[in-house]
N, C-alpha and C. Protein backbone atom coordinates (compact mmCIF):
# COMPACT_ATOMS: atom_id res chain seq x y z
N UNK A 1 0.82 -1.19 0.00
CA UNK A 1 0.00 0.00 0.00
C UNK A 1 0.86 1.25 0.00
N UNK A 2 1.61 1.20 0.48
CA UNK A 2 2.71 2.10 0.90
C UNK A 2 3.54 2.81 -0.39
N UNK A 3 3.70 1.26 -1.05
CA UNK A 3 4.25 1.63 -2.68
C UNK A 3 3.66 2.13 -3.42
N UNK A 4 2.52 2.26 -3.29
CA UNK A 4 1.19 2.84 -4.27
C UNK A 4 0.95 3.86 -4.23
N UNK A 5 1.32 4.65 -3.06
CA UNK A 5 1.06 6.07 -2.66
C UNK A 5 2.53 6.76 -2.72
N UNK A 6 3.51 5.94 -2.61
CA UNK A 6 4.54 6.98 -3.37
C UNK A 6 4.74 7.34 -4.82
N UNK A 7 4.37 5.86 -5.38
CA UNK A 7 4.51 5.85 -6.83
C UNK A 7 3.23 7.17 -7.11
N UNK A 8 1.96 6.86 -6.44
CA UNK A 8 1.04 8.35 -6.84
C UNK A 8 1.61 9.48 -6.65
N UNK A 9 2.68 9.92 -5.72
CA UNK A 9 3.33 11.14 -5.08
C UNK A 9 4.29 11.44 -6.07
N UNK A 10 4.78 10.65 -6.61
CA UNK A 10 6.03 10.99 -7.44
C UNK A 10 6.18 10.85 -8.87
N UNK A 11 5.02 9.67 -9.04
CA UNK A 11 4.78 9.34 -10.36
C UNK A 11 3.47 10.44 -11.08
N UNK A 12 2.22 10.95 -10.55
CA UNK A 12 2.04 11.66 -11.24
C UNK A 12 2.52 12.97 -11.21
N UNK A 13 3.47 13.56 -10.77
CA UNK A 13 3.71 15.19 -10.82
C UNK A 13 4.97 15.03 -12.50
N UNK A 14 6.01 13.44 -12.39
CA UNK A 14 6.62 13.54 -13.22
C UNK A 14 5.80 13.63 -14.76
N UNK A 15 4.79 12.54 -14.57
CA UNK A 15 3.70 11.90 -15.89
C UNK A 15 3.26 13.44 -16.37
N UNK A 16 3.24 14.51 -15.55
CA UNK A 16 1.95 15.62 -15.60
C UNK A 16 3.18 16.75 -16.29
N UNK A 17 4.74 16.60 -15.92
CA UNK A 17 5.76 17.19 -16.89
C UNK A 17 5.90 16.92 -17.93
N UNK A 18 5.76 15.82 -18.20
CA UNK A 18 6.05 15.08 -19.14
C UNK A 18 5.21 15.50 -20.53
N UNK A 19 3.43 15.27 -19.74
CA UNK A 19 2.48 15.95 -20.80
C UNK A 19 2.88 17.20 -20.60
N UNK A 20 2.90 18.41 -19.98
CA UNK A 20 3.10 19.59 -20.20
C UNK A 20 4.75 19.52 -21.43
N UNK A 21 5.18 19.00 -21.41
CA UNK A 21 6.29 19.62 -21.98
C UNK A 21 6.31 18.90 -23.42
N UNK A 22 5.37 17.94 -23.92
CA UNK A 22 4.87 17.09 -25.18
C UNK A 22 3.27 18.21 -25.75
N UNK A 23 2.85 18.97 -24.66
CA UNK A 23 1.74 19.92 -25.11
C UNK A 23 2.80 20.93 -26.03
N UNK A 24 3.81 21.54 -24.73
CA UNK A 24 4.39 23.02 -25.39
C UNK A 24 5.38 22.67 -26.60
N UNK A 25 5.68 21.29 -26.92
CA UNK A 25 5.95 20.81 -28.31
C UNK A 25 5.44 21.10 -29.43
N UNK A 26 3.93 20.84 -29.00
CA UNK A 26 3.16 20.82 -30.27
C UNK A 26 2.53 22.19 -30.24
N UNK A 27 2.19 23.07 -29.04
CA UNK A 27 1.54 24.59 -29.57
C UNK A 27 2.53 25.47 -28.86
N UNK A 28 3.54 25.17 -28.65
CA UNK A 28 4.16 26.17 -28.06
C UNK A 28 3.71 27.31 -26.98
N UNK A 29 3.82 28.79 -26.93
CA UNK A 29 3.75 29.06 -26.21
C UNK A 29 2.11 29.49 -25.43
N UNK A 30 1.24 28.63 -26.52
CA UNK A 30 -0.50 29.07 -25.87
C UNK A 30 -0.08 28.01 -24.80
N UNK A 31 0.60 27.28 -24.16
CA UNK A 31 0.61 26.04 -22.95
C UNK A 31 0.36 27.02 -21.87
N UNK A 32 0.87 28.34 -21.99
CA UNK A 32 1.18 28.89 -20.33
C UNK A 32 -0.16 29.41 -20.55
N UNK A 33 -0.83 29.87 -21.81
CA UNK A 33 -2.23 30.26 -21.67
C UNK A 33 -3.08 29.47 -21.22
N UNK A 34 -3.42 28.06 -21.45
CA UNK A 34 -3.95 26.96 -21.15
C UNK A 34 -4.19 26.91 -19.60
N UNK A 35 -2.57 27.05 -19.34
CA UNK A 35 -2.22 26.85 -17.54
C UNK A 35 -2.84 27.69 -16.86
N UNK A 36 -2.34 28.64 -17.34
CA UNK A 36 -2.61 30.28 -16.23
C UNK A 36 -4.69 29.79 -16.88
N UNK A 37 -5.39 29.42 -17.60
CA UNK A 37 -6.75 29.98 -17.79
C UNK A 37 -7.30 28.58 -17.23
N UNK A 38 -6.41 27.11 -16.96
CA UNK A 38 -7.27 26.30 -16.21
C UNK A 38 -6.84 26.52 -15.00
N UNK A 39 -6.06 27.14 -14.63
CA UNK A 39 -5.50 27.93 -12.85
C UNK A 39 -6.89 28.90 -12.37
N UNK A 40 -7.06 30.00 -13.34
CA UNK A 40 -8.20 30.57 -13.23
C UNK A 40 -9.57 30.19 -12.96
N UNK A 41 -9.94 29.07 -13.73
CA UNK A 41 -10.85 28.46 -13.48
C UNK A 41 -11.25 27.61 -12.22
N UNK A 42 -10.16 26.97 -11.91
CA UNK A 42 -9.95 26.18 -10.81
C UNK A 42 -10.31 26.75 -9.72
N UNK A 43 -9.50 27.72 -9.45
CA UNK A 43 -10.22 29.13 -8.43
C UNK A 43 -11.52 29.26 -8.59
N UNK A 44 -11.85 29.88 -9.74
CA UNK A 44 -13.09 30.38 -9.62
C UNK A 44 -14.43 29.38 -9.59
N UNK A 45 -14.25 27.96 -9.57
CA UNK A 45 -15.10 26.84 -9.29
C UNK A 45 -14.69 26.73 -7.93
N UNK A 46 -13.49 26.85 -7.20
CA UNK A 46 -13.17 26.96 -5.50
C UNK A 46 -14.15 27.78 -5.19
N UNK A 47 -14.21 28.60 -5.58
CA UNK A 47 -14.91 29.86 -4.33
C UNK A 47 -16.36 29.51 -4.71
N UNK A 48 -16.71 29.37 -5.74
CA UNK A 48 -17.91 29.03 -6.24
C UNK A 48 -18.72 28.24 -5.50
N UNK A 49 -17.99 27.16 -5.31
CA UNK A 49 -18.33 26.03 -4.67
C UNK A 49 -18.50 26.46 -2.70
N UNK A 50 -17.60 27.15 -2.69
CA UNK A 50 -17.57 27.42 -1.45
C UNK A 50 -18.61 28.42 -0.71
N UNK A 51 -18.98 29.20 -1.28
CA UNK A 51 -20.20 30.29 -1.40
C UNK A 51 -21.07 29.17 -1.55
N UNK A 52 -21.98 28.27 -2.43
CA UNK A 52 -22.82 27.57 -2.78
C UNK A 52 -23.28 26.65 -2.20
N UNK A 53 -22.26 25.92 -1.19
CA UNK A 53 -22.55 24.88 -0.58
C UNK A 53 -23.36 24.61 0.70
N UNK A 54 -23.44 25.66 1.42
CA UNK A 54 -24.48 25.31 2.65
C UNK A 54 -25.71 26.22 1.98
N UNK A 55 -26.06 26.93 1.10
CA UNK A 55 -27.33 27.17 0.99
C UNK A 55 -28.20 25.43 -0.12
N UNK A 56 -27.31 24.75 -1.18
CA UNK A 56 -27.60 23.58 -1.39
C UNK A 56 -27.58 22.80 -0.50
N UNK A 57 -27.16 22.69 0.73
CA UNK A 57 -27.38 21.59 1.61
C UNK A 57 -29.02 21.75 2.28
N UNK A 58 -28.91 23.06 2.81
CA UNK A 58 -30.05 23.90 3.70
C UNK A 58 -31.26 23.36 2.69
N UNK A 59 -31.08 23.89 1.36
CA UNK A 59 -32.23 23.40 0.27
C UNK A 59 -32.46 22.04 0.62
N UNK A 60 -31.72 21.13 0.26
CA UNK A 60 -31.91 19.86 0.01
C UNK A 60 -32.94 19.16 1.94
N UNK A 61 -31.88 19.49 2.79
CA UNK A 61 -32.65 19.35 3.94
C UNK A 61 -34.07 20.12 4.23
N UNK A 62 -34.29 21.07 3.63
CA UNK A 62 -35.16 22.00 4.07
C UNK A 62 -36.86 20.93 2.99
N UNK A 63 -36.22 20.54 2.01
CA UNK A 63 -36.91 19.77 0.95
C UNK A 63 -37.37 18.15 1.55
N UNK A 64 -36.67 17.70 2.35
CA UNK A 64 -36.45 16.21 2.64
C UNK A 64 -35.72 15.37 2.15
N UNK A 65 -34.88 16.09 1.57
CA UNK A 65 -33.66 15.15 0.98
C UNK A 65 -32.74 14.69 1.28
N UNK A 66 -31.88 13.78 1.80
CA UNK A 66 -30.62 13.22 2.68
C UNK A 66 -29.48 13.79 1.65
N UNK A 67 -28.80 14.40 2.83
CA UNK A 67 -28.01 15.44 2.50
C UNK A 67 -26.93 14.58 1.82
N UNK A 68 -26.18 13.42 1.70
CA UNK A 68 -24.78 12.93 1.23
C UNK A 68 -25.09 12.92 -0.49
N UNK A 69 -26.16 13.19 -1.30
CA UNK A 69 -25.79 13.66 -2.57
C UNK A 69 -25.53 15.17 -3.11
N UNK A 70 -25.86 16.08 -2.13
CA UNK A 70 -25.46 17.47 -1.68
C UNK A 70 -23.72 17.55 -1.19
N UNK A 71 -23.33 16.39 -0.54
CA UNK A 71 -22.44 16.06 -0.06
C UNK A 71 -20.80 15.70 -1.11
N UNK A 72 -21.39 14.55 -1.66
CA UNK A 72 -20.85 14.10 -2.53
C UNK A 72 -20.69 14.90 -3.68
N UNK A 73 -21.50 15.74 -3.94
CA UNK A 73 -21.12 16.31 -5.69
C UNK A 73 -20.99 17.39 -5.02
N UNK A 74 -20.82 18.51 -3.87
CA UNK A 74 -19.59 19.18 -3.36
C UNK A 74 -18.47 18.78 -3.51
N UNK A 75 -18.20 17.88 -2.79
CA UNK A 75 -16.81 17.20 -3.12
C UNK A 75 -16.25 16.79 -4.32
N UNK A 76 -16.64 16.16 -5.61
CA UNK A 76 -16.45 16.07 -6.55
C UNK A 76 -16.38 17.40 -7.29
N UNK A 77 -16.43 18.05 -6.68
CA UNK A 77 -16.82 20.02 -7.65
C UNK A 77 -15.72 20.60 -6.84
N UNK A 78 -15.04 19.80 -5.54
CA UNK A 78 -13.83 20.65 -5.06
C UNK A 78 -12.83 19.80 -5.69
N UNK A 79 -12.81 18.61 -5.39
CA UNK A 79 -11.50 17.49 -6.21
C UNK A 79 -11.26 18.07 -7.46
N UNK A 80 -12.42 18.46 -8.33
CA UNK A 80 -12.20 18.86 -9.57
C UNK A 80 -11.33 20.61 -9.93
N UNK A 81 -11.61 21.09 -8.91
CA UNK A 81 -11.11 22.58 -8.71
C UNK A 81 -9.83 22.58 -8.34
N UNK A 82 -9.32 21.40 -7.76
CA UNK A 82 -8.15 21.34 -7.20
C UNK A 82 -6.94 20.84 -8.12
N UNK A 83 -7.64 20.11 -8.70
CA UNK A 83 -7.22 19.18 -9.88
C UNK A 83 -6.82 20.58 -10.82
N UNK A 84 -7.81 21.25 -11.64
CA UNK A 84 -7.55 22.38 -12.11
C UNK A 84 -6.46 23.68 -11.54
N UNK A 85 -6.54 23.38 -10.65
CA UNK A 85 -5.17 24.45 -10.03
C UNK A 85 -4.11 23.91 -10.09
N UNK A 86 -3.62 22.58 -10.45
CA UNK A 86 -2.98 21.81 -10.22
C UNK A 86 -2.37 21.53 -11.97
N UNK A 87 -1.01 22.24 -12.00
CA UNK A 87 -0.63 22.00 -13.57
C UNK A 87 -0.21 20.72 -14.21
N UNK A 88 -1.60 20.60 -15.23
CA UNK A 88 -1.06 19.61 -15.80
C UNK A 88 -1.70 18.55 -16.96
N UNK A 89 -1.86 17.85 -17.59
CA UNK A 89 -2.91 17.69 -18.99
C UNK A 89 -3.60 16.71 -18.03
N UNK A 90 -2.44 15.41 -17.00
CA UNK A 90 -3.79 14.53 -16.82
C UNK A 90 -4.68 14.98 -15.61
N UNK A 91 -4.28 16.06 -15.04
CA UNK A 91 -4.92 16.21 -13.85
C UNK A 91 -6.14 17.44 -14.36
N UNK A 92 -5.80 17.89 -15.42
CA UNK A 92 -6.92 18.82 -15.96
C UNK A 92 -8.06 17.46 -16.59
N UNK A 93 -7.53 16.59 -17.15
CA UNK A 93 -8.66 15.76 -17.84
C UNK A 93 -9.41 14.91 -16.74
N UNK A 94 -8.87 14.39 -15.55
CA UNK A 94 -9.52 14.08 -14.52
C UNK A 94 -10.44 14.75 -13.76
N UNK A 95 -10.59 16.15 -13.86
CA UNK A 95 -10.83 17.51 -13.57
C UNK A 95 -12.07 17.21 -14.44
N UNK A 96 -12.05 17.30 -16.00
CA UNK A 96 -13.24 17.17 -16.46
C UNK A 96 -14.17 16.14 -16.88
N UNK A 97 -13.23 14.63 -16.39
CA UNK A 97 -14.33 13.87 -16.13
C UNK A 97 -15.26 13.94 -14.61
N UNK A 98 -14.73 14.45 -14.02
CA UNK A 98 -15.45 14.57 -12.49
C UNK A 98 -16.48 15.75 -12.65
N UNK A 99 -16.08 16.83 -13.38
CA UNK A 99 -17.36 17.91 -14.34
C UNK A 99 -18.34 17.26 -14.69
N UNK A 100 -17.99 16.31 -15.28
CA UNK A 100 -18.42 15.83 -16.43
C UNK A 100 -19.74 14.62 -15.63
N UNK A 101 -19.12 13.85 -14.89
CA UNK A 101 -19.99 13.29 -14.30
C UNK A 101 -21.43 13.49 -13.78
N UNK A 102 -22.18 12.10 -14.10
CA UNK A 102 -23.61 12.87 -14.22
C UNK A 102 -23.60 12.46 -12.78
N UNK A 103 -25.31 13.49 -12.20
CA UNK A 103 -25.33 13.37 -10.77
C UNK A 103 -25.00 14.59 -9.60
N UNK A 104 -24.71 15.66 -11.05
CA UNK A 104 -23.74 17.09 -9.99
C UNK A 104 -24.90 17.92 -9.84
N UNK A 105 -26.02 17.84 -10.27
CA UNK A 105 -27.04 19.19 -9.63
C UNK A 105 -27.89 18.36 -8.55
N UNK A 106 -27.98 19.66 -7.81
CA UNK A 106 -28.87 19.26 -6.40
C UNK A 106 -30.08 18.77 -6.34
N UNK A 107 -30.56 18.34 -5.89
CA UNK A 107 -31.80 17.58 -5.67
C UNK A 107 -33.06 18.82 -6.31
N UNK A 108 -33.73 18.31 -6.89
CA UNK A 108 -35.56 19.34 -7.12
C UNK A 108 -35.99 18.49 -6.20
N UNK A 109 -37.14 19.83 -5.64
CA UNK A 109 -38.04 19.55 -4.82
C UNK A 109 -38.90 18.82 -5.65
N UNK A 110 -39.35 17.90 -4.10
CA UNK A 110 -40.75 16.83 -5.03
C UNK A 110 -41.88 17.36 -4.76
N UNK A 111 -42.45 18.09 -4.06
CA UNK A 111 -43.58 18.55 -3.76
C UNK A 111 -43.59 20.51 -3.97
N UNK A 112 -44.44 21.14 -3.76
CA UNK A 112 -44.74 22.59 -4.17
C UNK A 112 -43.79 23.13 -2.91
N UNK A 113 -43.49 22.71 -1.76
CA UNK A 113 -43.38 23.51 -0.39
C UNK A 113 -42.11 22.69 0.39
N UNK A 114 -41.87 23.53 1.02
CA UNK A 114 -40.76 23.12 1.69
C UNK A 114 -41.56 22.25 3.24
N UNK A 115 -40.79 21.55 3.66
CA UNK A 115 -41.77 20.82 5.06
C UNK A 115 -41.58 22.08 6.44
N UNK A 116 -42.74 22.26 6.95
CA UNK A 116 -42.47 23.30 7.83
C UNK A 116 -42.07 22.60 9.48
N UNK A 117 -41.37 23.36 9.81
CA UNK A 117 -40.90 23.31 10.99
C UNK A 117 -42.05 23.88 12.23
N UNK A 118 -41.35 23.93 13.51
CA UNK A 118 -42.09 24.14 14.61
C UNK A 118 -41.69 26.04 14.28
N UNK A 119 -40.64 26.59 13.83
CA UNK A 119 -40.51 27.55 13.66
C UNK A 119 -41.76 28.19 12.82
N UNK A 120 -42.27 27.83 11.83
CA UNK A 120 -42.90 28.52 10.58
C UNK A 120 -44.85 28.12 11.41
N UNK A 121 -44.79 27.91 12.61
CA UNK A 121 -46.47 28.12 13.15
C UNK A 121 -46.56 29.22 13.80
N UNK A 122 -47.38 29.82 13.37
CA UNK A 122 -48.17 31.18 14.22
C UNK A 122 -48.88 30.81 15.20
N UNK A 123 -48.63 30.88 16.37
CA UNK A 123 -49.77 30.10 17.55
C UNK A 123 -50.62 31.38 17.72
N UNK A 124 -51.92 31.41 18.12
CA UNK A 124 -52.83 32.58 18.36
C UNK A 124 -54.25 32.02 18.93
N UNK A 125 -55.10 33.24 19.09
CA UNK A 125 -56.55 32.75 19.05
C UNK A 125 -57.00 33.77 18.50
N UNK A 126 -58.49 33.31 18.29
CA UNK A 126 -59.58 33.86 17.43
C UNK A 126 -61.11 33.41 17.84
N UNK A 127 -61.80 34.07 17.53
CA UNK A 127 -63.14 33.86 17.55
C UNK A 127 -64.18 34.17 16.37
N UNK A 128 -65.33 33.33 16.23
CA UNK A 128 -66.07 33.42 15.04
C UNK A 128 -67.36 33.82 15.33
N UNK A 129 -67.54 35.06 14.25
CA UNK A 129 -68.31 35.87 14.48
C UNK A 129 -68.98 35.89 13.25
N UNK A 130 -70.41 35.55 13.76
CA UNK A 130 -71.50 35.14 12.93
C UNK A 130 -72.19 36.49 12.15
């Protein structure tokens, strides 16, 4: 197990030079454009995600929905952001199969209304007048 996680530690940062420097072969210098604009992106799906995520959870609970697919395709939307900050052809293409993956929007409500809580009752009285 041990070997597996160095060979991941060491083996993809070399594999990920390797494609970068077989990309700037073939288009030369648009590679640093590529980099610097999937760097950009990467960020801007970070924060994205980060702003987004407890009002999709709140939804999904507020709906009746068990929160670990709210859960899970957060996480797959940060792996993928990270991946993107992270220079390199295979870690950008892993990046957009995890995009890519179906399963990433949040739950729709099944019914018109959200389920109400003990919060959302008006307690009172009244009388009826004929």
């Amino acid at each position: 197990m041990r070997a597996g996680i160095w060979i991941i530690a060491f083996g993809l940062p070399v594999l990920e030079l390797v494609g970068i420097y077989q990309i700037w072969q073939t288009i030369g210098a648009w590679t640093l454009t590529w980099l610097a604009l999937a760097l950009a992106i990467g960020v801007w799906l970070l924060r994205r995600e980060h702003r987004a995520f407890l009002p999709r959870l709140i939804e999904a609970l507020a709906y009746g929905h068990a929160p670990m697919g709210v859960l899970l395709a957060s996480f797959r939307r940060i792996i993928a952001a990270l991946l993107l900050i992270f220079p390199g052809v295979v870690s950008d293409a892993l990046a957009l199969v995890l995009l890519a993956w179906p399963g990433g929007r949040p739950p729709r409500p099944r019914g018109g209304r959200a389920r109400t809580t003990a919060d959302d009752v008006i307690e009172g009285e009244y009388r009826r007048i004929d």
